[in-house]
N, C-alpha and C. Protein backbone atom coordinates (compact mmCIF):
# COMPACT_ATOMS: atom_id res chain seq x y z
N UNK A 1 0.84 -1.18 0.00
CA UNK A 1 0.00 0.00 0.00
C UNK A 1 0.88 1.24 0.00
N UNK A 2 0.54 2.09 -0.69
CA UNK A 2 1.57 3.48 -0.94
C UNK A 2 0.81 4.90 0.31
N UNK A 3 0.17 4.35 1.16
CA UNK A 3 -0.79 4.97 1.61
C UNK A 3 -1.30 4.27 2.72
N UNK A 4 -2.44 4.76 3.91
CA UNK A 4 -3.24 4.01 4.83
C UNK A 4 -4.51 4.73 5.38
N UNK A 5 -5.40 4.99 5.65
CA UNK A 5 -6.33 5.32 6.52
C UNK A 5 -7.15 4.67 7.21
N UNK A 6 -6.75 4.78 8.69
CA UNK A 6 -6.89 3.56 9.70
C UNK A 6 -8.09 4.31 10.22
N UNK A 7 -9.31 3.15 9.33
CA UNK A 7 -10.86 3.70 10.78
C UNK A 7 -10.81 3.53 11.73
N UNK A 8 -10.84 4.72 12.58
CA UNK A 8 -11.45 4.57 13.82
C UNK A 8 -12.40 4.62 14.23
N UNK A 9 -13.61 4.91 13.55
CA UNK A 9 -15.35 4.74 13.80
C UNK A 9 -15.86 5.54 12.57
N UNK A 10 -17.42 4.73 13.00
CA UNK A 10 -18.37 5.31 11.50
C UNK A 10 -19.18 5.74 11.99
N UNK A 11 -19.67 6.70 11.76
CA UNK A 11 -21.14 7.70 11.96
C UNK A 11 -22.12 7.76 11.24
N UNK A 12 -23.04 7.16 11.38
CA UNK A 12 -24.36 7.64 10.49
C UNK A 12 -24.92 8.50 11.33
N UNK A 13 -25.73 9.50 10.28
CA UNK A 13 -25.93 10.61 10.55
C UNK A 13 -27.52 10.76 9.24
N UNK A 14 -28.31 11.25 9.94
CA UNK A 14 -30.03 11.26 9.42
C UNK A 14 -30.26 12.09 8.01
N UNK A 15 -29.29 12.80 7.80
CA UNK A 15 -29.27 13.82 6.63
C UNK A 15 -28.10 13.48 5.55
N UNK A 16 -27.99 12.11 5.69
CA UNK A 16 -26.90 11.86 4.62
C UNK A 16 -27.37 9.99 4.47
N UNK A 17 -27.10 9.61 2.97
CA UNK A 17 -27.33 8.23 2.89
C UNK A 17 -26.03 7.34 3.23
N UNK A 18 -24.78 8.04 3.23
CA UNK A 18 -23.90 7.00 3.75
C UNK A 18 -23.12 7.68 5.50
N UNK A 19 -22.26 7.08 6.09
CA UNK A 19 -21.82 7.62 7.18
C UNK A 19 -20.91 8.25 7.35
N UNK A 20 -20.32 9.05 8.03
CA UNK A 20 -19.07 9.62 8.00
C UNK A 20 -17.94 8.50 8.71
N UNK A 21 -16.98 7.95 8.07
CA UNK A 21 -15.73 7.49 8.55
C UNK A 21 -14.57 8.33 9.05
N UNK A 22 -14.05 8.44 10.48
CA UNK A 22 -13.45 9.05 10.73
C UNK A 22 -12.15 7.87 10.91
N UNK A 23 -10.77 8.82 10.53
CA UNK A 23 -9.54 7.68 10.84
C UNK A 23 -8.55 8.90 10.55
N UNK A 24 -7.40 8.25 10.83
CA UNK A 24 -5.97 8.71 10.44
C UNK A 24 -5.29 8.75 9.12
N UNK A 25 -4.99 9.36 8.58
CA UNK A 25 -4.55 9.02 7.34
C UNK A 25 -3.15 9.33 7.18
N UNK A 26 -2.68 8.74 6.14
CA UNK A 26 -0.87 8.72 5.78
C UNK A 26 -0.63 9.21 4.93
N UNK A 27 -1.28 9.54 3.91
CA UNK A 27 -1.17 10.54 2.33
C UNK A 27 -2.32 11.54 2.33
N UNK A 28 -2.14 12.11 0.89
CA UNK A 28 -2.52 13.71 1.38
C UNK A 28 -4.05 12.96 -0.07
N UNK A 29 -4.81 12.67 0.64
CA UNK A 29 -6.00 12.62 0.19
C UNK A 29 -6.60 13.68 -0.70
N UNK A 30 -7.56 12.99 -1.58
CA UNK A 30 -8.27 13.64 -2.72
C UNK A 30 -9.40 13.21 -3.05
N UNK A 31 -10.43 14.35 -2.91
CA UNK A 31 -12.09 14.06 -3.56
C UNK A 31 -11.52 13.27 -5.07
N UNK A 32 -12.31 11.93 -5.25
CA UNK A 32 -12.79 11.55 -6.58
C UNK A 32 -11.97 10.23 -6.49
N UNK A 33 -10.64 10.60 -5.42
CA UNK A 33 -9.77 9.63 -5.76
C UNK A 33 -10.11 8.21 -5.00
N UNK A 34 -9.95 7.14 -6.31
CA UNK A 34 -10.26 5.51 -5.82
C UNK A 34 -9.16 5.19 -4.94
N UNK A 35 -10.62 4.18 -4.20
CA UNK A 35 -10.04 3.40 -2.77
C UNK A 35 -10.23 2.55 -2.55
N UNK A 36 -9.13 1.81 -1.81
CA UNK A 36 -9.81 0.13 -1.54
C UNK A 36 -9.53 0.09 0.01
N UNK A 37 -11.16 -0.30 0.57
CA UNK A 37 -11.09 -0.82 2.29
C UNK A 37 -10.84 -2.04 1.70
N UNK A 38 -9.98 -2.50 3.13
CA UNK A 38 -9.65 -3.96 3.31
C UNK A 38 -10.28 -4.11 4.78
N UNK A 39 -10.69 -4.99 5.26
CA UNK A 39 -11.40 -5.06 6.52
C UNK A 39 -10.64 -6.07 7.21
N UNK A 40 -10.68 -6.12 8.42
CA UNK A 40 -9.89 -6.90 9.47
C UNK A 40 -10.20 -8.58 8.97
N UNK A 41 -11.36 -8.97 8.46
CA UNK A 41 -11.78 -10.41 8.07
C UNK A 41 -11.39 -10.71 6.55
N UNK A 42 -10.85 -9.67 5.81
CA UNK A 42 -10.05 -10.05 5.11
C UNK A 42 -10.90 -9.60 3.89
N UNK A 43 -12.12 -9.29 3.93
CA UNK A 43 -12.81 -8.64 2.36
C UNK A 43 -12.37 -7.49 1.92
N UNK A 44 -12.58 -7.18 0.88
CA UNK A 44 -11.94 -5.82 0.05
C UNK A 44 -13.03 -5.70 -0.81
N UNK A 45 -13.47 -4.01 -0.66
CA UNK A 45 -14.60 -2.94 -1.44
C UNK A 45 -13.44 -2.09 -2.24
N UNK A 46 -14.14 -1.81 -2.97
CA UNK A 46 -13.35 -1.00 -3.62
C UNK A 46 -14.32 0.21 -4.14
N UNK A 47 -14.17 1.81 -4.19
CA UNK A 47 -14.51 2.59 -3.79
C UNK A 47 -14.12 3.85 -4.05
N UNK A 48 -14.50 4.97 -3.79
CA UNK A 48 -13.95 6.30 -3.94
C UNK A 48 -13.93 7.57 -2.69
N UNK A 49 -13.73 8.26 -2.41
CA UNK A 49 -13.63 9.70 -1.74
C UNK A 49 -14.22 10.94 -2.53
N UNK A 50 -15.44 11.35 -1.22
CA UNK A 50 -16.73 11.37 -1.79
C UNK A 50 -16.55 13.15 -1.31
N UNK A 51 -16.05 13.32 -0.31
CA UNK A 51 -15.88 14.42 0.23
C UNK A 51 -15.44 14.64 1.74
N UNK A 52 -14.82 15.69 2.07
CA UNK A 52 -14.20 16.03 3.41
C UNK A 52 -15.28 16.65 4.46
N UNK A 53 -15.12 16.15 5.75
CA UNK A 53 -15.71 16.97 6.65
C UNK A 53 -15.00 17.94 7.41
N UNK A 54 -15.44 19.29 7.66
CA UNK A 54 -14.46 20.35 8.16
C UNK A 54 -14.66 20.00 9.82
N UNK A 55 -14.78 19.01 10.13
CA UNK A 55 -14.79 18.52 11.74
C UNK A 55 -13.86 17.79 11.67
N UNK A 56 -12.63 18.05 12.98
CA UNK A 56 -11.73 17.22 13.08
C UNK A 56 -11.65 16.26 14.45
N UNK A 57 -11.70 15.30 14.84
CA UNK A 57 -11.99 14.74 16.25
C UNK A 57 -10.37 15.50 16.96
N UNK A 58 -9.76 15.24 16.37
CA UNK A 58 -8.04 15.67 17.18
C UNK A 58 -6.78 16.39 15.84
N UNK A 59 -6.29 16.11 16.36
CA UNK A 59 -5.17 16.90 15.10
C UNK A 59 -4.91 16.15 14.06
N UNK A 60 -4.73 14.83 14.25
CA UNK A 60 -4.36 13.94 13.03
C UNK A 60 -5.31 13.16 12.69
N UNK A 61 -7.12 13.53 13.19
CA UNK A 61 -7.81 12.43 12.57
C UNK A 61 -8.72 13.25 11.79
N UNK A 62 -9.33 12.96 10.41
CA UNK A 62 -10.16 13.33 9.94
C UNK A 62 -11.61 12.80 9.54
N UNK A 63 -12.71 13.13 9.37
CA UNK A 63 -13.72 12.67 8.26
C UNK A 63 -14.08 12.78 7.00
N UNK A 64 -13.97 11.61 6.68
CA UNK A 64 -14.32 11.68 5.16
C UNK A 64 -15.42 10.52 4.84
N UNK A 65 -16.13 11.28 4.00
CA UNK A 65 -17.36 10.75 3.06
C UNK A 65 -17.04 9.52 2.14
N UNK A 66 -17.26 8.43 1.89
CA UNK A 66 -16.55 7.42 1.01
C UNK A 66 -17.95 7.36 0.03
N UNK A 67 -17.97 6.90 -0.63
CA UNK A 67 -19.04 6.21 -1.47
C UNK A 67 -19.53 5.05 -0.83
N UNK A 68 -20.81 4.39 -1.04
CA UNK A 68 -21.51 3.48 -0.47
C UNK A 68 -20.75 2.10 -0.33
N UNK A 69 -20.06 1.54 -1.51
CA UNK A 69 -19.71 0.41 -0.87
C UNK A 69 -18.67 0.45 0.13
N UNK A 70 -17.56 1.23 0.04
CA UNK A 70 -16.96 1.58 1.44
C UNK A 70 -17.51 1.93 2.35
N UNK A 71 -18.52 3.19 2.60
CA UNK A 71 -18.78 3.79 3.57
C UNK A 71 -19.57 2.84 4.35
N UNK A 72 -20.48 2.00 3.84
CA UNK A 72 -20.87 0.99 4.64
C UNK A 72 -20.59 0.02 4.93
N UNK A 73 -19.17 -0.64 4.53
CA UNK A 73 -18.67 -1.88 4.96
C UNK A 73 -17.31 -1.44 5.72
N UNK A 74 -17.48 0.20 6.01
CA UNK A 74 -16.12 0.59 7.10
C UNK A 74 -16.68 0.11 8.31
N UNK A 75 -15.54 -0.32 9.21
CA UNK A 75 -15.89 -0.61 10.53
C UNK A 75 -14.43 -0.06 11.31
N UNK A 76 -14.49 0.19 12.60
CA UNK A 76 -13.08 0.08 13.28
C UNK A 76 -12.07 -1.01 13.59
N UNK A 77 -10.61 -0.28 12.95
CA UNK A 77 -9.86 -1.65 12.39
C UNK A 77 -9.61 -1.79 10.98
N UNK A 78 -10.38 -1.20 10.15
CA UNK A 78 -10.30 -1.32 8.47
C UNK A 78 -9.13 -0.64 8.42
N UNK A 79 -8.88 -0.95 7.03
CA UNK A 79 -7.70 0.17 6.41
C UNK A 79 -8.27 0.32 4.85
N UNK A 80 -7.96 1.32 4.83
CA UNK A 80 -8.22 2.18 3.67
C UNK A 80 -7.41 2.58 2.92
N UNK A 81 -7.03 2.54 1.51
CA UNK A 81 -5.67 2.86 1.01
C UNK A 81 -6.19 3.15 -0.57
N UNK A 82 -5.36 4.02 -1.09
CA UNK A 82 -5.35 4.35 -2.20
C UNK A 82 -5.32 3.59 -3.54
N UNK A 83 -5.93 3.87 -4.68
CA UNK A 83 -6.13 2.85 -6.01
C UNK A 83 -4.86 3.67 -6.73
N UNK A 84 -3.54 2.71 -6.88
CA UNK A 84 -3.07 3.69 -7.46
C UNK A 84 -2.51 2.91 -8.87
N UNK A 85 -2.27 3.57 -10.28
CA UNK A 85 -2.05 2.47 -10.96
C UNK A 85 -0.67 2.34 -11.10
């Protein structure tokens, strides 16, 4: 992986169809850009970055919007990493 974003929790939230994933990340992230969760049991979604939330839990963690098949098969523990070719 050239990259990581380690979930630390998912938020659903009543005014949006997918949840907010909040985690750490290791590269300098980009709306549009493809992603692949890998989940602790070993499945892989593959996916995009949907948009940023201007809420930060601490200094190095952020939220971000994934597209549906990520955003709903994030859990805490996933990793998240970049499609790169």
């Amino acid at each position: 992986m050239n990259g990581e974003f380690r979930v630390l929790g998912v938020y659903p939230v009543s005014f949006m169809p997918v949840p907010f994933v909040v985690g750490t990340p290791n590269w300098d992230m980009r709306v549009g850009e493809a992603v692949r969760l890998h989940k602790k049991n070993g499945a892989i979604f593959d996916g995009a970055i949907e948009s940023f939330d201007f809420h930060r839990p601490t200094e190095d963690q952020i939220s971000v919007v994934f597209s549906a098949t990520v955003a709903k098969n994030a859990e805490p523990g996933g990793v998240i990493s970049p499609v790169r070719p």
